[in-house]
Protein backbone atom coordinates (compact mmCIF):
# COMPACT_ATOMS: atom_id res chain seq x y z
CA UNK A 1 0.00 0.00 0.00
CA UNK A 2 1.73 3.13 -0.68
CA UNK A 3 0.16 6.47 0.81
CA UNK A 4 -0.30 9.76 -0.87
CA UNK A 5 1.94 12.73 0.70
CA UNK A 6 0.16 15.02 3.18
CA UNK A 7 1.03 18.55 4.04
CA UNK A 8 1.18 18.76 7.72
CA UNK A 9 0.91 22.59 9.14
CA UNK A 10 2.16 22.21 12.92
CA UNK A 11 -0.01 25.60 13.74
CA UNK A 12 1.07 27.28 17.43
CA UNK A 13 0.67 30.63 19.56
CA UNK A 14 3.66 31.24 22.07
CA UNK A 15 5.45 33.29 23.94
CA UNK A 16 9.60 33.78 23.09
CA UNK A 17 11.95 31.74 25.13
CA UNK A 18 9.16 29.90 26.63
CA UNK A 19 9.21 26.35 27.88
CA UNK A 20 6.04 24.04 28.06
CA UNK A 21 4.20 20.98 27.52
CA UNK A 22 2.51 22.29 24.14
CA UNK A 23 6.66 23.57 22.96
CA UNK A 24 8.08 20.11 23.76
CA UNK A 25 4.72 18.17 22.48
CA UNK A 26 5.54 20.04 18.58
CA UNK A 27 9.57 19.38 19.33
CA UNK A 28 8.68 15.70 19.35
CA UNK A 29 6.01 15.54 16.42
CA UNK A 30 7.90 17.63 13.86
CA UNK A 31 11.15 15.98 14.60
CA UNK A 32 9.36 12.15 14.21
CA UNK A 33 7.21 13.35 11.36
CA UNK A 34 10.21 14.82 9.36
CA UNK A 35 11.93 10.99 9.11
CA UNK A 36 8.60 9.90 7.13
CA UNK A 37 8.85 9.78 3.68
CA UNK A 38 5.57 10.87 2.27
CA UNK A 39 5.19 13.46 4.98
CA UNK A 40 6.00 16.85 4.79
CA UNK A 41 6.17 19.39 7.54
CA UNK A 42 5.30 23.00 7.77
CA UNK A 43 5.05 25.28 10.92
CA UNK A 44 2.90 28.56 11.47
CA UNK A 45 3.84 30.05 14.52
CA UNK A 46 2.16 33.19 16.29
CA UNK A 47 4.82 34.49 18.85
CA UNK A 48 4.78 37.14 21.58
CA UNK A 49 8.70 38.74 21.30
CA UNK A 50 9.40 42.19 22.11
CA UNK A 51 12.84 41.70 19.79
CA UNK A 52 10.77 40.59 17.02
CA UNK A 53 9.79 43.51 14.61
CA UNK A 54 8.97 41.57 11.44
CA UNK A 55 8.00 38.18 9.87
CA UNK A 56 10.10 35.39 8.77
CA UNK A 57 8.97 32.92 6.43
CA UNK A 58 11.44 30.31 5.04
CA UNK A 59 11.55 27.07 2.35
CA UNK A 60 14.15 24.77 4.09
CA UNK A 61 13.55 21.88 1.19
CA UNK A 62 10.06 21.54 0.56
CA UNK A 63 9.09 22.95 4.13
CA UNK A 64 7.68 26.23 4.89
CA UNK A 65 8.61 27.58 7.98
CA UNK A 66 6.68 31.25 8.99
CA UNK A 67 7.29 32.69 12.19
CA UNK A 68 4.95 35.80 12.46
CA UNK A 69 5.57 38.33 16.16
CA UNK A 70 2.01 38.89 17.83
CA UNK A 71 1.26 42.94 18.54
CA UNK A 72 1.92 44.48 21.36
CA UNK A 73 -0.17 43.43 24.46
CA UNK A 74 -1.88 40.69 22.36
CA UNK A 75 -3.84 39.41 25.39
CA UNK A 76 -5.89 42.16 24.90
CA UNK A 77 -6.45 41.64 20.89
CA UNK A 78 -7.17 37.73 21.68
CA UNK A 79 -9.93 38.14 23.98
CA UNK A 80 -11.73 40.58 21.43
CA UNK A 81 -13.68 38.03 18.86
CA UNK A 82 -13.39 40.93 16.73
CA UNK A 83 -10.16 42.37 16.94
CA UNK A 84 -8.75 38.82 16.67
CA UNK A 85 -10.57 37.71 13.59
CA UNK A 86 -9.19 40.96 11.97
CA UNK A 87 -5.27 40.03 12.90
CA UNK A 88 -5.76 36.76 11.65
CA UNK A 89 -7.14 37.95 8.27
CA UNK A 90 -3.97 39.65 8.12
CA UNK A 91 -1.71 36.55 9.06
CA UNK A 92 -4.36 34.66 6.59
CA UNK A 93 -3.29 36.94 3.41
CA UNK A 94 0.41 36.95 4.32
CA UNK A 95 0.91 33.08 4.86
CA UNK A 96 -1.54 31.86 1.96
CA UNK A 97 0.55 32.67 -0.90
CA UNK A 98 3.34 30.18 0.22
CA UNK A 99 1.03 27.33 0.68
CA UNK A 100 -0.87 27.41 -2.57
CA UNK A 101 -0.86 24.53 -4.76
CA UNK A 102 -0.25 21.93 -1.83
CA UNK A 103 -2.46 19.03 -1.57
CA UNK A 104 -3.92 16.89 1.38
CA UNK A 105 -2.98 19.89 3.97
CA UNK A 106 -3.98 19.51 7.29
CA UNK A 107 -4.25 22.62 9.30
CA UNK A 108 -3.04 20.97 12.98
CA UNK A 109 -3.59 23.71 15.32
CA UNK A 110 -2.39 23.23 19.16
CA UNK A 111 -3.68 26.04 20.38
CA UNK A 112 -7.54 27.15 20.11
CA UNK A 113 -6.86 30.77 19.55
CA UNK A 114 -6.22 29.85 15.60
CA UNK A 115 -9.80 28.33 15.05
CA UNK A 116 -10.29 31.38 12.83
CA UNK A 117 -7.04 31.44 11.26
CA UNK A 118 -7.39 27.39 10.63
CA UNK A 119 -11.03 28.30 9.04
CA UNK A 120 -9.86 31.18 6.85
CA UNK A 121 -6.79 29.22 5.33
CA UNK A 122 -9.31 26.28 5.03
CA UNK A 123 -11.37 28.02 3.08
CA UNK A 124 -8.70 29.74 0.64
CA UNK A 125 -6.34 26.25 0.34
CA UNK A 126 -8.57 23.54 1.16
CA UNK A 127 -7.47 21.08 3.73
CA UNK A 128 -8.97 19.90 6.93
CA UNK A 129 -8.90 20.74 10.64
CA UNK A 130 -7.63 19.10 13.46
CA UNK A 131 -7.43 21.11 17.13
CA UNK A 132 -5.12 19.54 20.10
CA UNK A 133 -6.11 19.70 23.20
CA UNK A 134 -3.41 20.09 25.93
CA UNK A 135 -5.44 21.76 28.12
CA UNK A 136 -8.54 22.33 29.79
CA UNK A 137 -8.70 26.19 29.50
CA UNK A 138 -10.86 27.44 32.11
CA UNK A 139 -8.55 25.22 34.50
CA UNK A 140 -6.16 28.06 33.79
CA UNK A 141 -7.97 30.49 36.32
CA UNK A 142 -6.20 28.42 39.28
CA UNK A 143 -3.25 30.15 38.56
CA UNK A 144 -4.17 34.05 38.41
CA UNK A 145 -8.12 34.11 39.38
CA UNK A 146 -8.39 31.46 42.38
CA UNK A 147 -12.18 32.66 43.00
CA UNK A 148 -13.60 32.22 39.49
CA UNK A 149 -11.30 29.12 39.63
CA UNK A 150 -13.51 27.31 42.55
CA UNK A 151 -17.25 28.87 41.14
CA UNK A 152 -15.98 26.98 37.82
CA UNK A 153 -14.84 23.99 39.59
CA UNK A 154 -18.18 23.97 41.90
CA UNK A 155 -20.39 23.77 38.58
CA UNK A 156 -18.57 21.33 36.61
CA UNK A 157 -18.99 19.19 39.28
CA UNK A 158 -22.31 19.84 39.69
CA UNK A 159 -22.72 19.78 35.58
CA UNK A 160 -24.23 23.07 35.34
CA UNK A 161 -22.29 24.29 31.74
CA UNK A 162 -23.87 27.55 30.80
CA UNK A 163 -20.97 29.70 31.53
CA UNK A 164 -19.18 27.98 29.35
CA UNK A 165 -20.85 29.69 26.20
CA UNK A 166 -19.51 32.78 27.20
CA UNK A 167 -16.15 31.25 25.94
CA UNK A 168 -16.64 32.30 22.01
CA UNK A 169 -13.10 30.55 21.43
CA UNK A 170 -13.96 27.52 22.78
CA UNK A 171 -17.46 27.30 21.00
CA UNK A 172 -15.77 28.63 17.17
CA UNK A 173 -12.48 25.99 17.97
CA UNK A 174 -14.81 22.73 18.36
CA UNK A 175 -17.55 23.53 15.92
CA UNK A 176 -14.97 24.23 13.11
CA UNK A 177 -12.96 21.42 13.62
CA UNK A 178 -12.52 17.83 11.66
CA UNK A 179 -11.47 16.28 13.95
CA UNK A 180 -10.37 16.86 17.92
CA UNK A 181 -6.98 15.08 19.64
CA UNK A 182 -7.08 15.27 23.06
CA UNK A 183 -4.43 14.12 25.29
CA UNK A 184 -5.86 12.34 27.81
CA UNK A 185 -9.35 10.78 27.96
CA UNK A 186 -10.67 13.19 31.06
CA UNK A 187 -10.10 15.78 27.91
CA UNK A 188 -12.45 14.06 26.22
CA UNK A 189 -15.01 13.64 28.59
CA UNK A 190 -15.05 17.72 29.35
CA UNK A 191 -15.88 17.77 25.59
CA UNK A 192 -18.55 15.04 25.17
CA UNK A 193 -19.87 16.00 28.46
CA UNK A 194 -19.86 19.48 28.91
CA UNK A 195 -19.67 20.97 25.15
CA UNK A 196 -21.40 18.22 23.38
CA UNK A 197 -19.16 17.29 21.05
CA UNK A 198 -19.70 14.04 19.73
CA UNK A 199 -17.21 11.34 20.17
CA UNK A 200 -16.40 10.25 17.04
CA UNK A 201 -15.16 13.27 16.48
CA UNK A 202 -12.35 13.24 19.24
CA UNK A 203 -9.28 10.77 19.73
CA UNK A 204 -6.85 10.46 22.44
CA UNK A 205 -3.17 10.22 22.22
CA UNK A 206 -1.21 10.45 25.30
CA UNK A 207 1.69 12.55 24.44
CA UNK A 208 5.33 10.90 23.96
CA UNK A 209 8.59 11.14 24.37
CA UNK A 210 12.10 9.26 22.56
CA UNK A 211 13.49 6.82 25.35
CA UNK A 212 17.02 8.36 25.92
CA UNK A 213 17.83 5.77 28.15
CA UNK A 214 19.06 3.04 26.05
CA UNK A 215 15.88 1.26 26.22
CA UNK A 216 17.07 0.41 30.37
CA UNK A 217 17.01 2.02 33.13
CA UNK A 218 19.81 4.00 33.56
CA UNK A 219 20.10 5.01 37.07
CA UNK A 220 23.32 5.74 39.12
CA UNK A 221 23.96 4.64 42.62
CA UNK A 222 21.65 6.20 44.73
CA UNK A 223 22.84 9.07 47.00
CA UNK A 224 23.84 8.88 50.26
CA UNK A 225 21.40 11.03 51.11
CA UNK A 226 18.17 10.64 49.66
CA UNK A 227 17.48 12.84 46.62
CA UNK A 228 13.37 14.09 46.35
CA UNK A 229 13.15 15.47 42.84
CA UNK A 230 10.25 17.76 41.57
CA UNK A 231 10.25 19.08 37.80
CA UNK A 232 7.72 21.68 36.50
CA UNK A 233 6.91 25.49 36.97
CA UNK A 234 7.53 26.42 40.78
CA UNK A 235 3.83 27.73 41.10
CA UNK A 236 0.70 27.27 42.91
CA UNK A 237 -1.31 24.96 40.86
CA UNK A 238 1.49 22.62 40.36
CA UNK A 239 1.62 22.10 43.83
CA UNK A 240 4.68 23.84 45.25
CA UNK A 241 3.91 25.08 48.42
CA UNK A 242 1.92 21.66 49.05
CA UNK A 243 5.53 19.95 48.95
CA UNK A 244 7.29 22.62 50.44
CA UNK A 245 4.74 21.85 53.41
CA UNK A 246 5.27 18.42 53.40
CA UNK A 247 8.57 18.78 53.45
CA UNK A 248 8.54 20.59 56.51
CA UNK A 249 7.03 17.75 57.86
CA UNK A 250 9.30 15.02 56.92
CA UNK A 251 12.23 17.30 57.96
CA UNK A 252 10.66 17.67 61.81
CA UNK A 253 10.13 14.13 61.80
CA UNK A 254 13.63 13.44 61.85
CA UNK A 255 14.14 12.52 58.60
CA UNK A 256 17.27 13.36 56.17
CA UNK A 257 16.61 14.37 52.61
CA UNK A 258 17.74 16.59 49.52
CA UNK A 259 14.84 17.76 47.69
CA UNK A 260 15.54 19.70 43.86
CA UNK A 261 12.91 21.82 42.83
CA UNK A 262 14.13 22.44 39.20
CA UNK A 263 11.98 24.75 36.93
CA UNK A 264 10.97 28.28 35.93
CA UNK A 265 10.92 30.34 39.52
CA UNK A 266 9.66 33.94 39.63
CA UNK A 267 10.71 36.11 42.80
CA UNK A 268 7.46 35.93 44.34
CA UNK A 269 8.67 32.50 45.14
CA UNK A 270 12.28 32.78 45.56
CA UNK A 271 10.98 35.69 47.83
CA UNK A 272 8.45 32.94 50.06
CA UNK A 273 11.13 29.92 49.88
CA UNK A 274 13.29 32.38 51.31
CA UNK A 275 11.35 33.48 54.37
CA UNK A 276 9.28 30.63 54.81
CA UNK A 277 11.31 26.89 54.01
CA UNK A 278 14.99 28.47 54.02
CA UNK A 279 16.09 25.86 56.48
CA UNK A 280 15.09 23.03 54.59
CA UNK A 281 17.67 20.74 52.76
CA UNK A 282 16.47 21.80 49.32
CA UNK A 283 17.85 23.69 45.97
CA UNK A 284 15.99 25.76 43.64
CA UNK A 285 18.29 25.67 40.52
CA UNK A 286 15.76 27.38 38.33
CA UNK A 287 14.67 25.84 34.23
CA UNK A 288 17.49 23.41 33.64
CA UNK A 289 18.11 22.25 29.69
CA UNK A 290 17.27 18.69 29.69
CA UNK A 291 20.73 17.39 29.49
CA UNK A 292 21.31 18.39 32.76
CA UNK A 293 17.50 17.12 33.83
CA UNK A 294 18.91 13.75 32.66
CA UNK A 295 21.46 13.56 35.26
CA UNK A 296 18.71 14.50 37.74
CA UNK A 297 16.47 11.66 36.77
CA UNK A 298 19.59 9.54 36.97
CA UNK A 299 20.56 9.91 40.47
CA UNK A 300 17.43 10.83 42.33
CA UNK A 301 15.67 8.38 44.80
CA UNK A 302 11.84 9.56 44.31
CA UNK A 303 9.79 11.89 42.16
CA UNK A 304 6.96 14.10 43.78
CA UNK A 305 4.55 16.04 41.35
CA UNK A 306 1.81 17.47 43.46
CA UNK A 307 0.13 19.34 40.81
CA UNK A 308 -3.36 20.42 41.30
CA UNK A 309 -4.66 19.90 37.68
CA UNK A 310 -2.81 18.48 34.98
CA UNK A 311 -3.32 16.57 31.70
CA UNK A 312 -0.83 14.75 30.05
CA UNK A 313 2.47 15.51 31.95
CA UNK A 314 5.76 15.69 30.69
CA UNK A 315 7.44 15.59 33.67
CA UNK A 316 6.00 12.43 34.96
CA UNK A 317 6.62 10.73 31.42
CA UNK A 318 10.50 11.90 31.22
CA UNK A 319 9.96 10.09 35.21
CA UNK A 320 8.87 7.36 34.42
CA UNK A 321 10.96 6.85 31.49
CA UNK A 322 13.60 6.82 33.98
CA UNK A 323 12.24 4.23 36.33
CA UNK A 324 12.01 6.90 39.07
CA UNK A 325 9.65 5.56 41.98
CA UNK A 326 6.80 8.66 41.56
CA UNK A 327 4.43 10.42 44.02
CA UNK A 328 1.07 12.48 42.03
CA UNK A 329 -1.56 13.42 43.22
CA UNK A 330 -4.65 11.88 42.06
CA UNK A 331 -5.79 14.57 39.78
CA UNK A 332 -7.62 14.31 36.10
CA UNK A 333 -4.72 13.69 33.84
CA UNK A 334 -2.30 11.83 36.43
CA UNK A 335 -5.29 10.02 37.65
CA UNK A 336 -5.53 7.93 34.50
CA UNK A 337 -1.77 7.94 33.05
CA UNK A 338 -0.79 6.13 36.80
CA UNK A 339 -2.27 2.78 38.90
CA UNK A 340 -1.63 3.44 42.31
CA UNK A 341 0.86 1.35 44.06
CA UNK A 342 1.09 -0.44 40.83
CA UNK A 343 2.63 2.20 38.78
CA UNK A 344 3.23 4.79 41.02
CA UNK A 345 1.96 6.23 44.69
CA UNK A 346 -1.30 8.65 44.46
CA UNK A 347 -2.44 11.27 46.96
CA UNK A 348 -5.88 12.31 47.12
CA UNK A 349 -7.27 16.29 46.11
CA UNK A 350 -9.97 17.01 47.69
CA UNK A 351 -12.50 20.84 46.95
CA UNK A 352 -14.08 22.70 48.75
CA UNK A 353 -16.42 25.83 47.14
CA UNK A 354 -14.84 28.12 49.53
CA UNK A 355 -11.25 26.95 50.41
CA UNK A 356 -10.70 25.24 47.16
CA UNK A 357 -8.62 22.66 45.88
CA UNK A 358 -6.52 20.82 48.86
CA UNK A 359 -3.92 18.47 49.50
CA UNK A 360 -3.35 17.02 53.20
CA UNK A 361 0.15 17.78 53.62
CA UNK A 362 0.31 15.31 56.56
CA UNK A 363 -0.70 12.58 53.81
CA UNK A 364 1.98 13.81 51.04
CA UNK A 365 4.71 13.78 53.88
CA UNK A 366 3.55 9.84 55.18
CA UNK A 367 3.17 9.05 51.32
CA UNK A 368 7.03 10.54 51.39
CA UNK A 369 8.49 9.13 53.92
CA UNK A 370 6.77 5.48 53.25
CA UNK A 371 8.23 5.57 49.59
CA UNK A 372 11.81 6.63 50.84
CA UNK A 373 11.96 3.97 53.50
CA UNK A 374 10.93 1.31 51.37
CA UNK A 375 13.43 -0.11 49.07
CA UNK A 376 11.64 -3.13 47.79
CA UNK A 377 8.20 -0.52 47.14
CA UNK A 378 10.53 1.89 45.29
CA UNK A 379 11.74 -1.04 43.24
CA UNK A 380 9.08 -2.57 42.57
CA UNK A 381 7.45 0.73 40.99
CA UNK A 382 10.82 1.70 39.43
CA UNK A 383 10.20 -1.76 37.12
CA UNK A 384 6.52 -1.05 36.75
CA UNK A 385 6.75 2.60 35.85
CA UNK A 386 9.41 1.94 33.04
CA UNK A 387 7.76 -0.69 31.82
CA UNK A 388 4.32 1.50 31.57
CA UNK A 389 6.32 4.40 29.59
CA UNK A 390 7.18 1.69 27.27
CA UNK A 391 3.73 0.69 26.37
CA UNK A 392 1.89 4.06 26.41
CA UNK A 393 4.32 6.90 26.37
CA UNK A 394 6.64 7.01 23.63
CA UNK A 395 7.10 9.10 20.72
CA UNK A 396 7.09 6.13 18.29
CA UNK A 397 3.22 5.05 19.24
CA UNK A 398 2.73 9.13 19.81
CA UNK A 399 3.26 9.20 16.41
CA UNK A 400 1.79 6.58 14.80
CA UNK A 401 -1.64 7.62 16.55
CA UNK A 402 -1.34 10.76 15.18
CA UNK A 403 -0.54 9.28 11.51
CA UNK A 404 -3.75 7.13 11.45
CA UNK A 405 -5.61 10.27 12.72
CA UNK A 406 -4.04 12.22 9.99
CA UNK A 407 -4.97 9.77 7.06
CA UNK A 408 -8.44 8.74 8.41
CA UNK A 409 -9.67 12.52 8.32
CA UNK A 410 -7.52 13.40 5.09
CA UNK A 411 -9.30 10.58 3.97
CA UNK A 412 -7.10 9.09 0.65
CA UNK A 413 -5.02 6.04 0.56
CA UNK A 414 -3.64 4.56 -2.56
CA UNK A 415 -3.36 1.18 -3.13
């Protein structure tokens, strides 16, 4: 059977410098995709850069690659349905040009802010739509709006939706769409459930990663002193202060420990570390490159990601990729990518309307404490977590997901 090329446009909004999930997710895909023959990959990419003055577009081989700065203060442009839909027109009649003539494109957008964009070169170049979800985005209120945060978490749970209409991005994204990858299947069900979107209209592919390990564990001598690793923004919805608490505890319990805490830091928690946990065995060495996260992985005793909502984590994949013996708490995404005490250990969140999301910091220091005075437990889940990244997270069966996905909504196959 031999397969007719397709045009894949990797389409993303981001910030310069930036490091996330989304970033590493199109690292991974365009680097995989580009060693298939009758692929080719493009990239449209919206960015935020206050050095960046003017547009580059490129041809590296059959490629295109545009890069495209976002105005000043485009927060304010993207929550206007009208102001946006005029910038992307714009974008639309700049980009267009360079794409015409291609067949079997596929518009892959990762970020629903270029629904109208994805409809408007659609409709000039033909094609078809897919939208990734990485993210459940009124889940992003924990982080700068805790009160709207907790009302929103109050009526999911109680399934009252309406307020989610209000959300014109949201509705547009979905509706236009061919077809919907979301990366876990909690992703899914906020779709089928709360915006009605059918199900045959939405896959799941668990996001992946290359195993830089050898395919074994590769794992140095543990450290004298027990080394608790966290990786991820230091920030209140990924659970920071919840470990720095339990820590506290496990330190007053007598217990010895070196805890990392390696990611992007801003001074508003530099500033409470300081004042608050500064004689705790810890280091805060800030975003490390992921060379030097390897030797991390390789010499620490336990992983602890207390995040209070997540989807599909790449932290706790480049974990368990590792065979590190991991700690999560039992929320959404790392609910369903981990088995407790199979895979890894799980700590419960519970909510309350006024107080919030919460994590007993008593139970996170026990869970703690159990996991680094077990060997045989931290074993045990060291074998069972590697072998888990083998079956579901790695970039080769990220990939071929995502191929079948491509060709059943392109929808032409040669024989």
């Amino acid at each position: 059977m031999s397969k007719e090329r397709l045009n894949i446009v990797l389409m993303n909004l981001t910030v310069a410098n930036s490091v996330s999930g989304v970033n590493r997710y199109m690292e991974i895909l365009q680097r995989n995709l580009k060693e298939i023959v009758y692929i080719t990959v493009h990239t449209v990419t919206l960015i935020e850069d206050k050095n960046m003055f003017f547009r580059q577009i490129c041809k590296a081989g059959n490629s295109i690659e545009a890069v495209l700065p976002l105005p000043v203060n485009p927060y304010l442009i993207i929550k206007e349905e009208y102001w946006m839909n005029r910038y992307t027109e714009i974008i639309a009649d700049i980009i267009c040009p360079y794409f015409k003539g291609l067949r079997n494109l596929i518009w892959h957008t990762h970020c629903i802010n270029l629904a109208n964009l994805a409809v408007i070169l659609k409709k000039s170049l033909g094609g078809k739509i897919i939208t990734h979800l990485h993210c459940i985005p009124w889940k992003m209120n924990l982080e700068n709006n805790i009160e709207k945060f907790n009302d929103l978490y109050y009526k999911f749970q109680k399934k009252e939706y309406g307020y989610l209409e209000d959300n014109f991005v949201e509705t547009v994204a979905y509706r236009i769409s061919d077809h919907i990858i979301c990366v876990t299947f909690s992703g899914k069900d906020y779709l089928t459930m709360s915006r009605q979107i059918a199900s045959s209209k939405i896959s799941v592919v668990y996001n992946g990663i290359e195993d830089y390990t050898g395919d074994k564990i590769a794992r140095n001598p543990l450290p004298t002193v027990p080394e608790i690793l966290f990786v991820g923004q230091l920030n209140y919805s990924k659970g920071v202060k919840i470990l720095l608490d339990a820590l506290r505890k496990v330190y007053k319990a007598g217990y010895s420990f070196h805890a990392i805490l390696a990611g992007g830091r801003s001074s508003r928690i530099m500033t409470m570390i300081k004042h608050h946990y500064n004689y705790l065995p810890l280091s805060v060495p800030g975003r490390l490159s992921f060379g030097e996260l390897q030797k991390k992985y390789q010499s620490c005793t336990i992983g602890v990601l207390p995040s209070l909502h997540e989807q599909c984590s790449y932290a706790a994949i480049e974990m368990a990729m590792y065979g590190i013996p991991l700690i999560v708490t039992d929320v959404d995404g790392l609910r369903e990518m981990f088995q407790h005490d199979e895979t890894a250990l799980k700590v419960p969140v519970h909510f309350d309307k006024t107080i919030g999301l919460e994590v007993d910091e008593n139970v996170l220091a026990k869970t703690i404490v159990r996991l680094l005075s077990d060997r045989d437990l931290r074993e045990r889940l060291s074998k069972n977590i590697r072998e888990h990244y083998r079956n579901l997270f790695t970039a080769r069966y990220m990939v071929s997901r995502t191929m079948e996905i491509y060709y059943n909504v392109i929808g032409n196959t040669n024989e």
